[in-house]
PDB file of N, CA and C in Angstrom:
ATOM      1  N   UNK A   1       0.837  -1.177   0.000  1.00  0.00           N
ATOM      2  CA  UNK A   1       0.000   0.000   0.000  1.00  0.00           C
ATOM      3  C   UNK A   1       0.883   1.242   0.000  1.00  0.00           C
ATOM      4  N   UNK A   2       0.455   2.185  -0.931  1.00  0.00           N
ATOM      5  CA  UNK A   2       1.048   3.844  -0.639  1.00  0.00           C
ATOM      6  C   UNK A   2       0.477   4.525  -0.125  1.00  0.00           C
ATOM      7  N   UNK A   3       0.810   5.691   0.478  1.00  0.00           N
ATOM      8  CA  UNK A   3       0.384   6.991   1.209  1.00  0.00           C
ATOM      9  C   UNK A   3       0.164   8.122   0.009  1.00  0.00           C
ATOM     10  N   UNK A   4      -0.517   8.161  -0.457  1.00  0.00           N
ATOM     11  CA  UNK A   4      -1.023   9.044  -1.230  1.00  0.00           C
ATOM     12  C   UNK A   4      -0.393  10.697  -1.262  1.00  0.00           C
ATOM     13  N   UNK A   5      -0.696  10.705   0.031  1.00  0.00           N
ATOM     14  CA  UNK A   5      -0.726  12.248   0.549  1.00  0.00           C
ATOM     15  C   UNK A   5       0.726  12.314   1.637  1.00  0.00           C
ATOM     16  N   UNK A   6       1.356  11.086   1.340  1.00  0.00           N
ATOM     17  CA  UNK A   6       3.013  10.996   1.984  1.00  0.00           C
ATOM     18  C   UNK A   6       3.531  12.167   1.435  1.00  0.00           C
ATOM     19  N   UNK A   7       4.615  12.910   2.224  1.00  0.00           N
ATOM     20  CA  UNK A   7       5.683  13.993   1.923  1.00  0.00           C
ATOM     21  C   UNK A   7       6.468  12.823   1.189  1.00  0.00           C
ATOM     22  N   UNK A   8       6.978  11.881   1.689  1.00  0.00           N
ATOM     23  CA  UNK A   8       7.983  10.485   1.286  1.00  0.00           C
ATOM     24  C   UNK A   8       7.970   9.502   1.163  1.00  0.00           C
ATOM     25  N   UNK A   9       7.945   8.258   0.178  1.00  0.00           N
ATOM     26  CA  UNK A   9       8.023   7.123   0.185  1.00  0.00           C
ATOM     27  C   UNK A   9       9.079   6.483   1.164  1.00  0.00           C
ATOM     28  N   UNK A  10       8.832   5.581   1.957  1.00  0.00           N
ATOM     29  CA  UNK A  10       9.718   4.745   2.838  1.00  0.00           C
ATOM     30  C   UNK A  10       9.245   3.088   2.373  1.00  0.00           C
ATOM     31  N   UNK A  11      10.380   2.095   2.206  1.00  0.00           N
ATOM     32  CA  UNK A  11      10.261   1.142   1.925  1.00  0.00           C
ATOM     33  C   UNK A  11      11.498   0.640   3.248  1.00  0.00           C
ATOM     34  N   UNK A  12      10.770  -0.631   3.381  1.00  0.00           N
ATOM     35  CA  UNK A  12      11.790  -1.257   4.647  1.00  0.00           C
ATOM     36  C   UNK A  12      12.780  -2.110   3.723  1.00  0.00           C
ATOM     37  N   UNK A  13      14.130  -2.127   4.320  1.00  0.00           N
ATOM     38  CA  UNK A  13      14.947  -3.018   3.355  1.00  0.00           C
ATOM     39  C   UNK A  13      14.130  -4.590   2.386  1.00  0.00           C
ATOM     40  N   UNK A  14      13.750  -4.962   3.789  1.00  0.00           N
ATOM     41  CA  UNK A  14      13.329  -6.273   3.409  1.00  0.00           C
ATOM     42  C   UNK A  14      12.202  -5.959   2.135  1.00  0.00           C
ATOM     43  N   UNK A  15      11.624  -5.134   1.602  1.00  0.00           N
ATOM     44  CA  UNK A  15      10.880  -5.289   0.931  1.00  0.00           C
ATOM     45  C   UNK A  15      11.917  -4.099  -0.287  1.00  0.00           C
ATOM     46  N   UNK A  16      12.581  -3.916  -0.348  1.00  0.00           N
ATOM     47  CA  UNK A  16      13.408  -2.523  -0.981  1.00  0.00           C
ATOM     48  C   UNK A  16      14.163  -3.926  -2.001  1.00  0.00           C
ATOM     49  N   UNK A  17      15.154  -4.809  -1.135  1.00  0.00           N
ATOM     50  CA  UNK A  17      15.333  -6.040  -1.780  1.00  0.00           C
ATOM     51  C   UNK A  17      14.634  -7.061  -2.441  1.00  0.00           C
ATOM     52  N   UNK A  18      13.427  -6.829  -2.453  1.00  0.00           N
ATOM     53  CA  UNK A  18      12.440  -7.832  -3.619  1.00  0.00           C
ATOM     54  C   UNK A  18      12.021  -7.208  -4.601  1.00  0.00           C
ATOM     55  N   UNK A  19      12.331  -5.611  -4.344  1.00  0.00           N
ATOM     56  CA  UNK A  19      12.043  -4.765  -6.197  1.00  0.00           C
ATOM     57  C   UNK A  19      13.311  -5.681  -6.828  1.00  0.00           C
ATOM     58  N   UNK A  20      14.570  -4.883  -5.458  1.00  0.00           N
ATOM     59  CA  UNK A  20      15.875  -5.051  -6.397  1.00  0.00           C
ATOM     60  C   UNK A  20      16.971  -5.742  -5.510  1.00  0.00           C
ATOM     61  N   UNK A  21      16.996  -7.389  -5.848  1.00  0.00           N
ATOM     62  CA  UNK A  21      17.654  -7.763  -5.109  1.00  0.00           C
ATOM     63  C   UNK A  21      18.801  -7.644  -4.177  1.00  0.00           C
ATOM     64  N   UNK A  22      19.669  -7.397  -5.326  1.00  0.00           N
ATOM     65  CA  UNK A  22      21.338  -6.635  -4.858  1.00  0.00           C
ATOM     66  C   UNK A  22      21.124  -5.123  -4.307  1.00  0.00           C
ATOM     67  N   UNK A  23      20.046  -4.749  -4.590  1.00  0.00           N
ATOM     68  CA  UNK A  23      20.054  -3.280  -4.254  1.00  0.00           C
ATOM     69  C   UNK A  23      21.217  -2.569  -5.462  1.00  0.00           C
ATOM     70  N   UNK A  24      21.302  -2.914  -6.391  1.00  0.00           N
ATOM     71  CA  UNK A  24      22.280  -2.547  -7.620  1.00  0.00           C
ATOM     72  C   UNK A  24      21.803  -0.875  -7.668  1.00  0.00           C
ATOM     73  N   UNK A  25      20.187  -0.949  -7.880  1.00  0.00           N
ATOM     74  CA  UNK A  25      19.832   0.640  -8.218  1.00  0.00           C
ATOM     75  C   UNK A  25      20.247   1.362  -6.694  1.00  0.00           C
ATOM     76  N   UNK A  26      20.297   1.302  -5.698  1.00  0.00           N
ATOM     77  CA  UNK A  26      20.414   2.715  -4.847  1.00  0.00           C
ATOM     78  C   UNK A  26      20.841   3.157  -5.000  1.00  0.00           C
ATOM     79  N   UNK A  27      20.638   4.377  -4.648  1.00  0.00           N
ATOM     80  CA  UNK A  27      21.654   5.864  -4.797  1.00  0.00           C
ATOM     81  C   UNK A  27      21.603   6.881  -2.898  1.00  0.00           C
ATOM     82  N   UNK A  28      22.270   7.513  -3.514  1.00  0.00           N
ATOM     83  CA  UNK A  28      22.189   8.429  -2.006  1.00  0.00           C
ATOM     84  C   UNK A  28      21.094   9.332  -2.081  1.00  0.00           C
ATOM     85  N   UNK A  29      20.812   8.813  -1.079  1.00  0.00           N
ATOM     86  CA  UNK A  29      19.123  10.167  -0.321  1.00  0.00           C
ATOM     87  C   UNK A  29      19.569  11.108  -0.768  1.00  0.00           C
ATOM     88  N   UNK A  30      18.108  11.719  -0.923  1.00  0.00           N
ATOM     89  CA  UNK A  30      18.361  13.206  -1.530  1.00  0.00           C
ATOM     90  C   UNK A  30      18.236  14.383   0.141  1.00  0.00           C
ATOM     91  N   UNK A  31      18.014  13.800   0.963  1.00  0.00           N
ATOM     92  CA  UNK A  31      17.385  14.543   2.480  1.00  0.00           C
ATOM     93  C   UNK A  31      17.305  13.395   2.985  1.00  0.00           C
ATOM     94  N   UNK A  32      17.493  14.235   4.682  1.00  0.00           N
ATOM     95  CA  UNK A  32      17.392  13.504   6.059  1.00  0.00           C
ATOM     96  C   UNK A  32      16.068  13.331   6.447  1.00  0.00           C
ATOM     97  N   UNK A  33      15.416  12.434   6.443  1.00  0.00           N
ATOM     98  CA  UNK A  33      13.918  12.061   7.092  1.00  0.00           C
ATOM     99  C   UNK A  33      14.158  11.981   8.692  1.00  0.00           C
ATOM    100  N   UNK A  34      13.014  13.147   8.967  1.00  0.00           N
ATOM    101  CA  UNK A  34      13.338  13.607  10.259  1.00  0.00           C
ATOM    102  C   UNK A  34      11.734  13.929  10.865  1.00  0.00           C
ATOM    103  N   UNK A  35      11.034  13.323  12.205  1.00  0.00           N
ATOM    104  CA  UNK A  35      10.049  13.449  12.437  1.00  0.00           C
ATOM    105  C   UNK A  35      10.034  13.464  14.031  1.00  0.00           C
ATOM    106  N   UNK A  36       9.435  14.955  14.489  1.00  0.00           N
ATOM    107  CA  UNK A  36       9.940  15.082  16.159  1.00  0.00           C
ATOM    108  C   UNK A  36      11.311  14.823  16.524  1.00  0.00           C
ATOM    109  N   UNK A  37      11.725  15.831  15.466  1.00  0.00           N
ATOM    110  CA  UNK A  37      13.343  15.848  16.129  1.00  0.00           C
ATOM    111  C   UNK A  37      13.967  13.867  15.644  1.00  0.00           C
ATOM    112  N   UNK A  38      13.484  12.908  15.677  1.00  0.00           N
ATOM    113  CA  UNK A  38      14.249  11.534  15.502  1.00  0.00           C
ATOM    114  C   UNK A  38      14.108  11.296  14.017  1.00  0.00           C
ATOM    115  N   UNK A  39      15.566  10.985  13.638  1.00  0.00           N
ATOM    116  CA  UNK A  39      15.963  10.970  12.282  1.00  0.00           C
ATOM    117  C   UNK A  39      15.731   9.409  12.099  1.00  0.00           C
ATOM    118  N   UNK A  40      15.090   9.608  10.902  1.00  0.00           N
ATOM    119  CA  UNK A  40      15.450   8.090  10.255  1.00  0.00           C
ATOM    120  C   UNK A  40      16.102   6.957   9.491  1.00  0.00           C
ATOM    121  N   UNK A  41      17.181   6.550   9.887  1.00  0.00           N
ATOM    122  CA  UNK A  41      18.171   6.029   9.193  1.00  0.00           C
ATOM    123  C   UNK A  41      17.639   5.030   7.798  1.00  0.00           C
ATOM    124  N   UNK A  42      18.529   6.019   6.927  1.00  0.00           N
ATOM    125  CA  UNK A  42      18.382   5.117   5.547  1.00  0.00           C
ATOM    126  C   UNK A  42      19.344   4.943   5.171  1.00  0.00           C
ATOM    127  N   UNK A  43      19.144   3.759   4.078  1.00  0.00           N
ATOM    128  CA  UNK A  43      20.464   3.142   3.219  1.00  0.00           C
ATOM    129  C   UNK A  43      20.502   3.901   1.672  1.00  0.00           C
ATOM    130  N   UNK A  44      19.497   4.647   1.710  1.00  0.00           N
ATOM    131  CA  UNK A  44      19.836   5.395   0.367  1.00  0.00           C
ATOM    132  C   UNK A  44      17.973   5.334  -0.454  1.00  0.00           C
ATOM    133  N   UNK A  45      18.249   5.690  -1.348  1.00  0.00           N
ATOM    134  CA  UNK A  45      16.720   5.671  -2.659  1.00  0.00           C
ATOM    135  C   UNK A  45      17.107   4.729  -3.755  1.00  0.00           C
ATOM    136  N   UNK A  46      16.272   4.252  -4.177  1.00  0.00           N
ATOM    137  CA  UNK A  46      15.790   3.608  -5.423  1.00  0.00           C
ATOM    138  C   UNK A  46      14.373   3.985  -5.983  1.00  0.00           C
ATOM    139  N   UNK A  47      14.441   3.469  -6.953  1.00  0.00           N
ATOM    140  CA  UNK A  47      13.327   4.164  -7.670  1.00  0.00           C
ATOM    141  C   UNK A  47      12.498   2.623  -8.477  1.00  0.00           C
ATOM    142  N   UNK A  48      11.119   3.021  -8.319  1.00  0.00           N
ATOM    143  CA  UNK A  48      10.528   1.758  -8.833  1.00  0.00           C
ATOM    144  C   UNK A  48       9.428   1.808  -9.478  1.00  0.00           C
ATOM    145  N   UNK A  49       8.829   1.039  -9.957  1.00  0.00           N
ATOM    146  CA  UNK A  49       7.808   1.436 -11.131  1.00  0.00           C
ATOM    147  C   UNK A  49       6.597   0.429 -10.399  1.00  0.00           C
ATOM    148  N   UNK A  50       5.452   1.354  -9.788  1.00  0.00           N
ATOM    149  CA  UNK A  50       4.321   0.999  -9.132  1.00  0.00           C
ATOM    150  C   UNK A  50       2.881   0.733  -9.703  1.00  0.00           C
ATOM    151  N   UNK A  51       2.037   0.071 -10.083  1.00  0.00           N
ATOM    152  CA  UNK A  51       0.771   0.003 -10.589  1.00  0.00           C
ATOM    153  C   UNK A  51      -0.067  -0.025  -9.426  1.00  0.00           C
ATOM    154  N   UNK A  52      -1.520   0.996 -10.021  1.00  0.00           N
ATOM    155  CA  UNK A  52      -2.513   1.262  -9.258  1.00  0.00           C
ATOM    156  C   UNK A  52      -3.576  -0.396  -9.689  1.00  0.00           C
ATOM    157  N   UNK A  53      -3.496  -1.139  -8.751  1.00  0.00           N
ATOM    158  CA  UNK A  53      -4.580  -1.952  -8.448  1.00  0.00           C
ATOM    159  C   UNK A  53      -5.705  -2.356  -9.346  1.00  0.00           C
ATOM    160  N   UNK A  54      -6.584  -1.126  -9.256  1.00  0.00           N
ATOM    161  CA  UNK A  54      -8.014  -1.029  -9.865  1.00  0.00           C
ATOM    162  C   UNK A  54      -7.965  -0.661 -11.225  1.00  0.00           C
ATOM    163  N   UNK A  55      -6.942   0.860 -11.482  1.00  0.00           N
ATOM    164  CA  UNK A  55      -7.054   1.320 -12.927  1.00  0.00           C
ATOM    165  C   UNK A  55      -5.936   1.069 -13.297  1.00  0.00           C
ATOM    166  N   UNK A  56      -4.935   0.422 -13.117  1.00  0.00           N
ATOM    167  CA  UNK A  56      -3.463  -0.189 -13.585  1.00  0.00           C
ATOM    168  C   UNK A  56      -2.702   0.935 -14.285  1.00  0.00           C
ATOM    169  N   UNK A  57      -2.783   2.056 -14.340  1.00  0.00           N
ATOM    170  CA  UNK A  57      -2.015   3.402 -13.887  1.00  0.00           C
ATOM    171  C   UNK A  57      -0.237   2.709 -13.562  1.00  0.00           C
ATOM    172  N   UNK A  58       0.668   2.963 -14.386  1.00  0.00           N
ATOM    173  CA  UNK A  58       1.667   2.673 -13.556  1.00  0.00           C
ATOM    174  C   UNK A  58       2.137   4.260 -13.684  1.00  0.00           C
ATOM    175  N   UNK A  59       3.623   3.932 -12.962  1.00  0.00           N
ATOM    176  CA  UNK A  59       4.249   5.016 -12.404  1.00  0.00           C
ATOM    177  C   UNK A  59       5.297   5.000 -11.683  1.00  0.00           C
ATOM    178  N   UNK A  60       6.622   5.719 -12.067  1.00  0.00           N
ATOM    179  CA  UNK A  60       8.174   5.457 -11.420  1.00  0.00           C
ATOM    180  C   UNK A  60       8.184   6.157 -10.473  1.00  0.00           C
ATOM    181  N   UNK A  61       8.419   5.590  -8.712  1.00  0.00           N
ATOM    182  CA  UNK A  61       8.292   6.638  -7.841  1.00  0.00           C
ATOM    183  C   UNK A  61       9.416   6.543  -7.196  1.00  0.00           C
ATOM    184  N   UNK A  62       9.862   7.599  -6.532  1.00  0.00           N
ATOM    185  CA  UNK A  62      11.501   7.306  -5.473  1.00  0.00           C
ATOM    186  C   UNK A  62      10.839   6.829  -3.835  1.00  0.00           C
ATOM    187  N   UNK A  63      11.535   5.774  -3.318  1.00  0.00           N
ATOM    188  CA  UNK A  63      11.560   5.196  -2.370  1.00  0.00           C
ATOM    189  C   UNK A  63      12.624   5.452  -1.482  1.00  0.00           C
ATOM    190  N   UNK A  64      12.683   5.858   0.023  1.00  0.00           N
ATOM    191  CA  UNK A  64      13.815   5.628   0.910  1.00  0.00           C
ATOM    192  C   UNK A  64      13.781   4.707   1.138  1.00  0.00           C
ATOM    193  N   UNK A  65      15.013   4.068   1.447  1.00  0.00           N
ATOM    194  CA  UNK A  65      15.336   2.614   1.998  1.00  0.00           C
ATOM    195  C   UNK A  65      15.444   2.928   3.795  1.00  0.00           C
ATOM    196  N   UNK A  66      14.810   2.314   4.395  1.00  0.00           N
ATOM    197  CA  UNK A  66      15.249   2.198   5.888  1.00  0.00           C
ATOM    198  C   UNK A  66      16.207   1.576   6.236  1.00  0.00           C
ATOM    199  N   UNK A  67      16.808   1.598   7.001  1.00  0.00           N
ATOM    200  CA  UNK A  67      17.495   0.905   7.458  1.00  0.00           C
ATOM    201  C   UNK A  67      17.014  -0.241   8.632  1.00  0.00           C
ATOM    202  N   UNK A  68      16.357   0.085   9.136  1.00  0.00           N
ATOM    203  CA  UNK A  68      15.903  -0.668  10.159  1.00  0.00           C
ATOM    204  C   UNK A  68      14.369  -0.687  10.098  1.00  0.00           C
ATOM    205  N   UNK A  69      13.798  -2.052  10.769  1.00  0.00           N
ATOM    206  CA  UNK A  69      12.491  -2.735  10.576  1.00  0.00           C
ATOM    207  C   UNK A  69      12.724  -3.720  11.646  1.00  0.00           C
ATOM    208  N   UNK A  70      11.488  -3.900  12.137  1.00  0.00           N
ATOM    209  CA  UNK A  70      10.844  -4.501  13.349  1.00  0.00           C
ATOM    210  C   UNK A  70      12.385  -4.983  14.328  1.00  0.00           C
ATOM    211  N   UNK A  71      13.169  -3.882  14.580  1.00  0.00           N
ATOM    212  CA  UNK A  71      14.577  -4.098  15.366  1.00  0.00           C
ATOM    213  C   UNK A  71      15.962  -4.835  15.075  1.00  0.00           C
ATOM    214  N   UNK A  72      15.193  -4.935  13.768  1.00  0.00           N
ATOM    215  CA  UNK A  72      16.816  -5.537  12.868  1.00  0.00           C
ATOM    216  C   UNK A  72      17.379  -3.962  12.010  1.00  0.00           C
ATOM    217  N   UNK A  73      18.743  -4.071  12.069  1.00  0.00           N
ATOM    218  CA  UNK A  73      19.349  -3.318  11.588  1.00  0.00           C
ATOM    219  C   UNK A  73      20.273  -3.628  10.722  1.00  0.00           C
ATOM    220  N   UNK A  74      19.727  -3.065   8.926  1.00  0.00           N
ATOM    221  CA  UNK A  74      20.973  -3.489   7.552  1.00  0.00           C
ATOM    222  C   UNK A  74      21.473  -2.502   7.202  1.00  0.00           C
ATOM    223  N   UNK A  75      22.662  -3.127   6.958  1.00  0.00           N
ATOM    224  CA  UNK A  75      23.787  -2.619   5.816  1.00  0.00           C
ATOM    225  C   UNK A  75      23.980  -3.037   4.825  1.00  0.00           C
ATOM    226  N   UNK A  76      24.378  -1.811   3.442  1.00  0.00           N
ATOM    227  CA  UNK A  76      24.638  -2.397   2.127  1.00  0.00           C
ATOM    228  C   UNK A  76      26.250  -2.133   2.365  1.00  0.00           C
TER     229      UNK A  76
END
């Protein structure tokens, strides 16, 4: 699911690695994702090509990679 009305796409590694396995596409964040003062550690952006469900609409959107998810913490 997307946030429509998100300032930012966030993707958790574990799912950042099933667009793109190796993570070959990341690149470096373009900005620090920052909410109440606590920053959110990322491994960088990739970019991915998303279809809408119902009207199959696709569309290339940029994703942050997290770094961390449910208390595991990755590195590329």
């Amino acid at each position: 699911m997307l946030d429509c009305g998100a300032t930012d796409n966030v993707l958790p590694f574990v799912d950042a690695s099933s667009v793109n396995p190796n993570l070959t596409a990341l690149r470096q964040a373009e900005a620090r994702l920052t909410m109440y003062g606590t920053e959110l550690k990322t491994l960088g952006m990739l970019t991915a090509a998303v279809e809408h469900p119902l009207s199959g609409k696709r569309r290339r959107m940029d994703f942050y990679v997290a770094a961390t998810h449910d208390g595991m913490v990755y590195r590329v």
